[in-house]
Protein backbone atom coordinates (compact mmCIF):
# COMPACT_ATOMS: atom_id res chain seq x y z
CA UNK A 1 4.04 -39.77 -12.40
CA UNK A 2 4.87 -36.86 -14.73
CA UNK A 3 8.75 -35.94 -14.22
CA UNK A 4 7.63 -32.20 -13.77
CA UNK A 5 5.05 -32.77 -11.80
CA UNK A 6 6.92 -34.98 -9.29
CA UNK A 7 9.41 -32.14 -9.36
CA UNK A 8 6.46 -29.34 -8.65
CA UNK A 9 4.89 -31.57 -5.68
CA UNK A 10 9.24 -31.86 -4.21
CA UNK A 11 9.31 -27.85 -4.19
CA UNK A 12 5.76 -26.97 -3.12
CA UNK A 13 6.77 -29.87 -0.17
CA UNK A 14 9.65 -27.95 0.45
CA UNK A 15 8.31 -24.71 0.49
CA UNK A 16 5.52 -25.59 3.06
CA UNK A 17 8.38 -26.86 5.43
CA UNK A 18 9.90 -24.39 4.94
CA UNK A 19 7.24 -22.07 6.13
CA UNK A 20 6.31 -25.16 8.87
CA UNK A 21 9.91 -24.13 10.38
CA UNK A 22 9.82 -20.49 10.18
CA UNK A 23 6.06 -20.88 12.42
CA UNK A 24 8.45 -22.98 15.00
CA UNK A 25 11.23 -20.08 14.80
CA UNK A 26 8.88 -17.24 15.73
CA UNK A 27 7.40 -19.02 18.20
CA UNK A 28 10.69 -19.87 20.00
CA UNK A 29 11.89 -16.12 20.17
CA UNK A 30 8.41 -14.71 20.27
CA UNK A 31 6.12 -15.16 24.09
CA UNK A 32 2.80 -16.04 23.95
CA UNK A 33 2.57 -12.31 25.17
CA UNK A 34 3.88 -10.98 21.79
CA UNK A 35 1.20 -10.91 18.65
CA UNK A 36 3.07 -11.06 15.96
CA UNK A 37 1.60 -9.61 11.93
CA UNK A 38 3.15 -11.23 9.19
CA UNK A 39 2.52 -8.75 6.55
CA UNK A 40 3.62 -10.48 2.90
CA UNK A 41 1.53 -8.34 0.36
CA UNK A 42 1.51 -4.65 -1.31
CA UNK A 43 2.58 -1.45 0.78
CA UNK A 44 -1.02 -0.39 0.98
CA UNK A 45 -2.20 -3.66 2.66
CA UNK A 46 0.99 -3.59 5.09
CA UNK A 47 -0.07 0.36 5.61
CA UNK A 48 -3.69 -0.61 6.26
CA UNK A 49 -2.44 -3.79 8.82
CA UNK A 50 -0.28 -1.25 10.43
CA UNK A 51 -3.36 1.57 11.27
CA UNK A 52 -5.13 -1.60 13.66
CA UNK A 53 -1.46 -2.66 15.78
CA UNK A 54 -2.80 -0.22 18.59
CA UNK A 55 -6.39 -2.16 18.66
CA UNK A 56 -5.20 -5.42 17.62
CA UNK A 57 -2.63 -5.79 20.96
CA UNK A 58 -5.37 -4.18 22.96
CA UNK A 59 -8.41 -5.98 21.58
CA UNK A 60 -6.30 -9.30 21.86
CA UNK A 61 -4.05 -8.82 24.91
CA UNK A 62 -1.10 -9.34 24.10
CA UNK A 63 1.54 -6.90 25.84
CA UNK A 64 3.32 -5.78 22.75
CA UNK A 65 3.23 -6.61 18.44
CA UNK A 66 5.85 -7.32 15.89
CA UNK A 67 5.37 -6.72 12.43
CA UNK A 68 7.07 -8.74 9.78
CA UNK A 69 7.02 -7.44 6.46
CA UNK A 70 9.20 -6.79 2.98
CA UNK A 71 12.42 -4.82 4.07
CA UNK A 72 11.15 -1.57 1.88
CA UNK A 73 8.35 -1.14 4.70
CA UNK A 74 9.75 -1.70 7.49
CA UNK A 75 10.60 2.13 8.44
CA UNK A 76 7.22 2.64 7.24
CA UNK A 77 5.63 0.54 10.28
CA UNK A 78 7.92 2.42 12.26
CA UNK A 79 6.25 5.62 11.93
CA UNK A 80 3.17 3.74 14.03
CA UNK A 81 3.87 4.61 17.79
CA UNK A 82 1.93 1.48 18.48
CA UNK A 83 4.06 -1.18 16.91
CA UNK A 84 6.77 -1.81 18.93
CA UNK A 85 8.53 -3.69 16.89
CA UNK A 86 9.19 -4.80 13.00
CA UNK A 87 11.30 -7.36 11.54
CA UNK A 88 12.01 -7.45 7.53
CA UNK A 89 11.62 -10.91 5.69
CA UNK A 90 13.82 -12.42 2.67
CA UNK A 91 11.29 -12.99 -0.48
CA UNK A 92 11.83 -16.44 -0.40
CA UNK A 93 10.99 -16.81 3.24
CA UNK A 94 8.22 -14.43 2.97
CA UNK A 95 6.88 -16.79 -0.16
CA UNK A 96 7.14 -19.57 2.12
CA UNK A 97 5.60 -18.66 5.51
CA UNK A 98 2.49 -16.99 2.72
CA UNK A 99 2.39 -20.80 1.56
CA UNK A 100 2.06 -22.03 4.86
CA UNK A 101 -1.12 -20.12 5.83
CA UNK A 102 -2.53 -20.67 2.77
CA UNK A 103 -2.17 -24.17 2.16
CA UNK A 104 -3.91 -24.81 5.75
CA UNK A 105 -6.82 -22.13 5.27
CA UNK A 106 -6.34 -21.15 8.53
CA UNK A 107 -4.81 -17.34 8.42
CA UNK A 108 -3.67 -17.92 12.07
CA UNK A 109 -0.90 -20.03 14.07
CA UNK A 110 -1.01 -19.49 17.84
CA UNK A 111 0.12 -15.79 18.63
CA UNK A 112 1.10 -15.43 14.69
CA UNK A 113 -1.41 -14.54 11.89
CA UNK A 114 -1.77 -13.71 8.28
CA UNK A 115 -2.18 -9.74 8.41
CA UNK A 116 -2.99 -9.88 4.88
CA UNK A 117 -6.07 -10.19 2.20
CA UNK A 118 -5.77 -13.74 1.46
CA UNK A 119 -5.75 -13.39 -2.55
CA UNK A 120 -4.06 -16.03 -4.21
CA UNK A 121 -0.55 -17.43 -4.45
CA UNK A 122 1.01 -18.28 -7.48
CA UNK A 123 3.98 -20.40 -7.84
CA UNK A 124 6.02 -20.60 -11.48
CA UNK A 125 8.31 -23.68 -12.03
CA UNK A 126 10.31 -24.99 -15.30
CA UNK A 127 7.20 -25.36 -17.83
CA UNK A 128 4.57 -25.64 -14.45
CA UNK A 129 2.82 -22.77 -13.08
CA UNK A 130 0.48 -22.97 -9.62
CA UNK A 131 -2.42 -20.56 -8.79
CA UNK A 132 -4.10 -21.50 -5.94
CA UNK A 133 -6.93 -19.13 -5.26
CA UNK A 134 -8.01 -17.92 -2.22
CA UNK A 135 -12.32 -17.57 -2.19
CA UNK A 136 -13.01 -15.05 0.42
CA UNK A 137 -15.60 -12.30 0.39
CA UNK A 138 -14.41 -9.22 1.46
CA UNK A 139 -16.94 -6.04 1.08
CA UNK A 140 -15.85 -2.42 2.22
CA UNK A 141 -12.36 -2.61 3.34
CA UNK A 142 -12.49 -1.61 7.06
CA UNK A 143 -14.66 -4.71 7.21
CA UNK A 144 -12.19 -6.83 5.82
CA UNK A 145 -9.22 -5.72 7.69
CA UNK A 146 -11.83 -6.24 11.45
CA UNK A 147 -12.50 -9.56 10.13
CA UNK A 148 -8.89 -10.84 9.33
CA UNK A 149 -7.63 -9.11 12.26
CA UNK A 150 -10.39 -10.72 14.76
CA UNK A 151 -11.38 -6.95 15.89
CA UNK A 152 -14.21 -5.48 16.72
CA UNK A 153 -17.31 -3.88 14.25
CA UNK A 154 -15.77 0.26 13.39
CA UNK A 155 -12.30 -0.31 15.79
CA UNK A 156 -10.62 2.78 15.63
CA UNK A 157 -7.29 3.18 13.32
CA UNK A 158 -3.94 4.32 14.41
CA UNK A 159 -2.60 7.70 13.26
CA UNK A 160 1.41 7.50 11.54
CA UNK A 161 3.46 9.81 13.98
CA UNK A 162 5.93 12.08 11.78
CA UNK A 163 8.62 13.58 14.23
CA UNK A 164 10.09 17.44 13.11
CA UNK A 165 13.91 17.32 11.56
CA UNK A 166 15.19 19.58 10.23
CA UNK A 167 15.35 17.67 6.69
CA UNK A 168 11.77 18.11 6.69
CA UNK A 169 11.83 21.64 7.59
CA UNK A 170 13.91 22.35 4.64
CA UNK A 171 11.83 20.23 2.55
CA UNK A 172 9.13 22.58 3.47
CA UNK A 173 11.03 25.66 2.28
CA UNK A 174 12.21 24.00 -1.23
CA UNK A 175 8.62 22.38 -2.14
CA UNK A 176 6.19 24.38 -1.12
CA UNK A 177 5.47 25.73 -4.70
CA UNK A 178 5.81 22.67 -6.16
CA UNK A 179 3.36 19.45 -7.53
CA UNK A 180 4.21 15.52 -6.90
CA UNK A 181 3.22 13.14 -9.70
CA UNK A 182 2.87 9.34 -9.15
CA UNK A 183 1.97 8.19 -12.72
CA UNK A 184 3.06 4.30 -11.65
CA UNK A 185 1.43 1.99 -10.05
CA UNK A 186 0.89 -1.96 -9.93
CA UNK A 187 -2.68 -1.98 -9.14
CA UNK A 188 -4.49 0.24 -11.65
CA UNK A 189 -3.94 0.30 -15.31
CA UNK A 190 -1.78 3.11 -16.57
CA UNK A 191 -2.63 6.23 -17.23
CA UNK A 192 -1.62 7.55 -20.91
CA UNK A 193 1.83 9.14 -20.94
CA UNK A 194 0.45 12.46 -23.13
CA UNK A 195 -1.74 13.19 -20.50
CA UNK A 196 0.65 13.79 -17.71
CA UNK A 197 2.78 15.09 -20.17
CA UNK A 198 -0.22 18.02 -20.27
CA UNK A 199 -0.87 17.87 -16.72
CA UNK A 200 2.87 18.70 -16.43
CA UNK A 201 2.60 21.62 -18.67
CA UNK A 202 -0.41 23.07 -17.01
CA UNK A 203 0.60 23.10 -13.88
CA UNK A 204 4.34 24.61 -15.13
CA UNK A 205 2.26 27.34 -16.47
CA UNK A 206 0.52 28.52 -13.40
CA UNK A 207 4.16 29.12 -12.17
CA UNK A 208 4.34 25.16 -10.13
CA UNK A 209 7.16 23.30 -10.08
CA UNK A 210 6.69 19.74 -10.94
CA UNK A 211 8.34 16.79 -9.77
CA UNK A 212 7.63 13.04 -10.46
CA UNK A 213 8.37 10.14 -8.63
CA UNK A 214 10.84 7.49 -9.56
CA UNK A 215 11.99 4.76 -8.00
CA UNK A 216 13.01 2.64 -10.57
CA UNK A 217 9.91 0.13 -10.96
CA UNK A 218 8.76 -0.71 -14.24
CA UNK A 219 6.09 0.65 -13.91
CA UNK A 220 7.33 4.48 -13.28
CA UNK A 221 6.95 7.11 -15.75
CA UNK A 222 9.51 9.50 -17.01
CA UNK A 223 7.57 13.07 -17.88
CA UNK A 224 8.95 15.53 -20.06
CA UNK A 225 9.39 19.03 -18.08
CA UNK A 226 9.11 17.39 -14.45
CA UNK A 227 11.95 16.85 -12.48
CA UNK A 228 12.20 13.25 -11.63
CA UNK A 229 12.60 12.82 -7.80
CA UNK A 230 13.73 9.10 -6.16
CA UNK A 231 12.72 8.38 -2.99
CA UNK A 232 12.19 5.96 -0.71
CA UNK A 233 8.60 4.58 0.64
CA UNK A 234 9.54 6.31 3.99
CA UNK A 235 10.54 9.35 2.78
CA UNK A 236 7.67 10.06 0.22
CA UNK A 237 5.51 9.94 3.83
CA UNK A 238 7.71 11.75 6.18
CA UNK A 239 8.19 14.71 3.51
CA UNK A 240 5.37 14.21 1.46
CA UNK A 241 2.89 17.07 2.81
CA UNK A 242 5.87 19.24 2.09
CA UNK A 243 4.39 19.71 -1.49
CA UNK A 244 1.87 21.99 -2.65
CA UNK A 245 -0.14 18.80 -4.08
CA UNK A 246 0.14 15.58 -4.95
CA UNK A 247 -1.73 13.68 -8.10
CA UNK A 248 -1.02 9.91 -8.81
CA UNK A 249 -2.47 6.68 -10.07
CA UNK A 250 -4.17 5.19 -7.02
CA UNK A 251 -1.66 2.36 -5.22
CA UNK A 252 0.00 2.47 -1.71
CA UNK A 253 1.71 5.34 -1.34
CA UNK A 254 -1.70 7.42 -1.51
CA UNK A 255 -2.96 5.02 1.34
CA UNK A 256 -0.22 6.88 3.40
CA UNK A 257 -0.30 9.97 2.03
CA UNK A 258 -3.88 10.04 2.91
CA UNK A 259 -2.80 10.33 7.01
CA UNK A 260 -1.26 13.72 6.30
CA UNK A 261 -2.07 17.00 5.54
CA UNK A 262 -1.00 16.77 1.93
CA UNK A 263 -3.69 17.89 -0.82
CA UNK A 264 -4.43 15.00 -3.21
CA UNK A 265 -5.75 14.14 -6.38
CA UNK A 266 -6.13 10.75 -7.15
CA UNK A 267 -6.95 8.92 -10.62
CA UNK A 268 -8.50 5.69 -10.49
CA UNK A 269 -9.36 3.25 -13.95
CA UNK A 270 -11.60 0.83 -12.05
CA UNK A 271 -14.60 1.83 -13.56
CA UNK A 272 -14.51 2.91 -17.32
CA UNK A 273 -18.22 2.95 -18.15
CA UNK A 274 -19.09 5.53 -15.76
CA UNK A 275 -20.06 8.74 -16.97
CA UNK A 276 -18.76 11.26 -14.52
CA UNK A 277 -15.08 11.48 -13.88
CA UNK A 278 -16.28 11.90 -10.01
CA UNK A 279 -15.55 9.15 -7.40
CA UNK A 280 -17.58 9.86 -4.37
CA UNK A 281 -16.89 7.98 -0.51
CA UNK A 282 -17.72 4.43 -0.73
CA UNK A 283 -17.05 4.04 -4.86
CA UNK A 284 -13.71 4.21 -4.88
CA UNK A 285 -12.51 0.72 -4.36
CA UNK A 286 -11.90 -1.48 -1.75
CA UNK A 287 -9.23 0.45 -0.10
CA UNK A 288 -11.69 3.52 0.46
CA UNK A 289 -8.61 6.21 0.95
CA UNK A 290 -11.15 8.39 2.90
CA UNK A 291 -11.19 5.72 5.54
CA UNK A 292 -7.66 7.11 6.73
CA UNK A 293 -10.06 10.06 8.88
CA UNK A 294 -9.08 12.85 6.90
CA UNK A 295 -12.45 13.56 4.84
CA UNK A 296 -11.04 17.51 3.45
CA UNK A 297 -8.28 17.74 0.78
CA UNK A 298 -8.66 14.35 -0.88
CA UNK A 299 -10.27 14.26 -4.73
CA UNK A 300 -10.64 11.01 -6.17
CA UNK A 301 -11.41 11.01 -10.23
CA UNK A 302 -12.04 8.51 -12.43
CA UNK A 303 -9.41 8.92 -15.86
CA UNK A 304 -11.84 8.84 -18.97
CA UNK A 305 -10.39 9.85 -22.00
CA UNK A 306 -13.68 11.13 -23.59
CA UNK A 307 -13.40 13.85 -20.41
CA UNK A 308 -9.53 14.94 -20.14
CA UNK A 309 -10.07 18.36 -20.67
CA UNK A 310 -12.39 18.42 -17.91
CA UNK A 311 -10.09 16.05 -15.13
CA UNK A 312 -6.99 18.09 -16.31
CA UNK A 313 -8.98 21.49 -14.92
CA UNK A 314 -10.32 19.62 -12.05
CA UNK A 315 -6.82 18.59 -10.83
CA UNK A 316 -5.22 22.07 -11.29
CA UNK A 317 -8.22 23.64 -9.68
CA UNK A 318 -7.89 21.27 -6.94
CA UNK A 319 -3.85 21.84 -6.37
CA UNK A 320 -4.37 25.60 -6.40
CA UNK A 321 -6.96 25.84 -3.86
């Protein structure tokens, strides 16, 4: 046998015990009573998992849930009053319990399941890669999430619970005149740089301050004329309806964002061919962000370049409503 192969079969071996002894862990320290989410995937899919914990202990009764997911979300879950608790994951543990369910097709394990779109898994090795693709149909995404989380047809979502501090009251004071831009984003293609970079100067005209978040991906933008503003997942929600508007590139943050008050604009690049920058309930993509319950405040556009001058006076006329 192929030398690299042999060595690909030794670590995907390894990485399925791996996950094969993590299954045995949890279900040592977690009773039968306990359903625990093991949440492995993008903040908007953990966000999404996290609006069902409420419905998912009742629906299944268990007494309480624990949520495992990537250490950057775990205060997130937190905000849910109905998760009682979370627990963060390494990567290469999380890689490896994600391998387990996968390899077996079956997104459950006892009291422990996938609470994830099975996508696909890829695995990259000296001079071998892996993608092992996952076929499942998933249509509109409440759907999805009733049929990976066993629920019932239109269960209701949990509500994020933001308590009153007075950080957040004083966030209120300094940003209440000012715009949030989220030009980054893993899941759509980018937006070109110039046109922020007039988005920026529009709004700084109408007498807005402008502020643009950066957390240090590589896929963050720096904008000429906006202040840049680092924060945390958590924080972005708790203090996020502090601003006077928020406009991004659609990813996970706007998932949250969407359980607040906070007036949003949201560009997609999904569809290109369209002829209308428009994006109307049910077009919008899989994660539909007017499935959060809030169906006021929240414009979702679709960035064509042959219509900029048009999105650019949508957006302003939608922050200074």
């Amino acid at each position: 046998m192929n030398t690299e192969w042999t060595k690909l079969y030794e670590a995907l071996a390894a990485k399925y015990e791996m996950g094969e002894k993590l299954i045995s862990i949890l279900k040592e320290e977690c009773a039968e009573t306990t359903g625990v989410v093991f949440c492995p995937d993008h903040l908007g899919d953990t966000f999404w998992a996290g609006t069902y914990a409420g419905e998912y202990k009742r629906q299944h009764g268990y007494e309480r849930v624990l949520y495992i997911t990537k250490a950057a979300y775990t205060e997130m879950l937190d905000l849910f009053p109905e998760i009682d608790m979370t627990m963060p994951m390494g990567e290469k543990e999380t890689d490896a319990l994600k391998f387990y369910f996968y390899l077996r097709h079956q997104y459950t394990d006892g009291n422990i399941r996938l609470g994830s779109f099975p996508y696909f898994v890829m695995f990259q090795f000296p001079k071998v890669a892996l993608q092992q693709e996952i076929n499942e149909s998933y249509q509109a995404s409440d759907l999805a999430w009733e049929k990976i989380l066993e629920l019932s047809p239109k269960t209701p979502r949990n509500q994020i619970k933001i308590p009153e501090t007075a950080s957040l009251r004083e966030w209120k004071e300094k940003y209440q005149n000012a715009v949030l831009l989220a030009p980054g984003a893993y899941s759509e293609e980018a937006v070109p740089v110039p046109f922020w970079e007039k988005l920026t100067a529009r709004l700084l005209d109408r007498g807005l301050e402008v502020y643009v978040n950066y957390n240090g991906h590589d896929c963050d933008i720096r904008i000429p004329g906006a202040e840049p503003l680092s924060s945390s997942v958590v924080d972005m929600i708790r203090f996020g309806e502090c601003f006077r508007g928020f406009v991004g590139l659609r990813s996970g943050i706007c998932d949250a964002l969407a359980q607040t008050s906070l007036r949003m604009a949201v560009l997609f690049t999904i569809a290109p061919w369209k002829d209308t920058i428009e994006l109307q309930e049910g077009e919008a993509g899989r994660h539909d962000l007017w499935q959060m319950g809030r169906k006021e405040g929240i414009s979702c556009y679709e960035y064509l370049p042959q219509q900029e001058e048009l999105l650019l006076e949508r957006i302003c006329e939608d922050i200074e409503i």
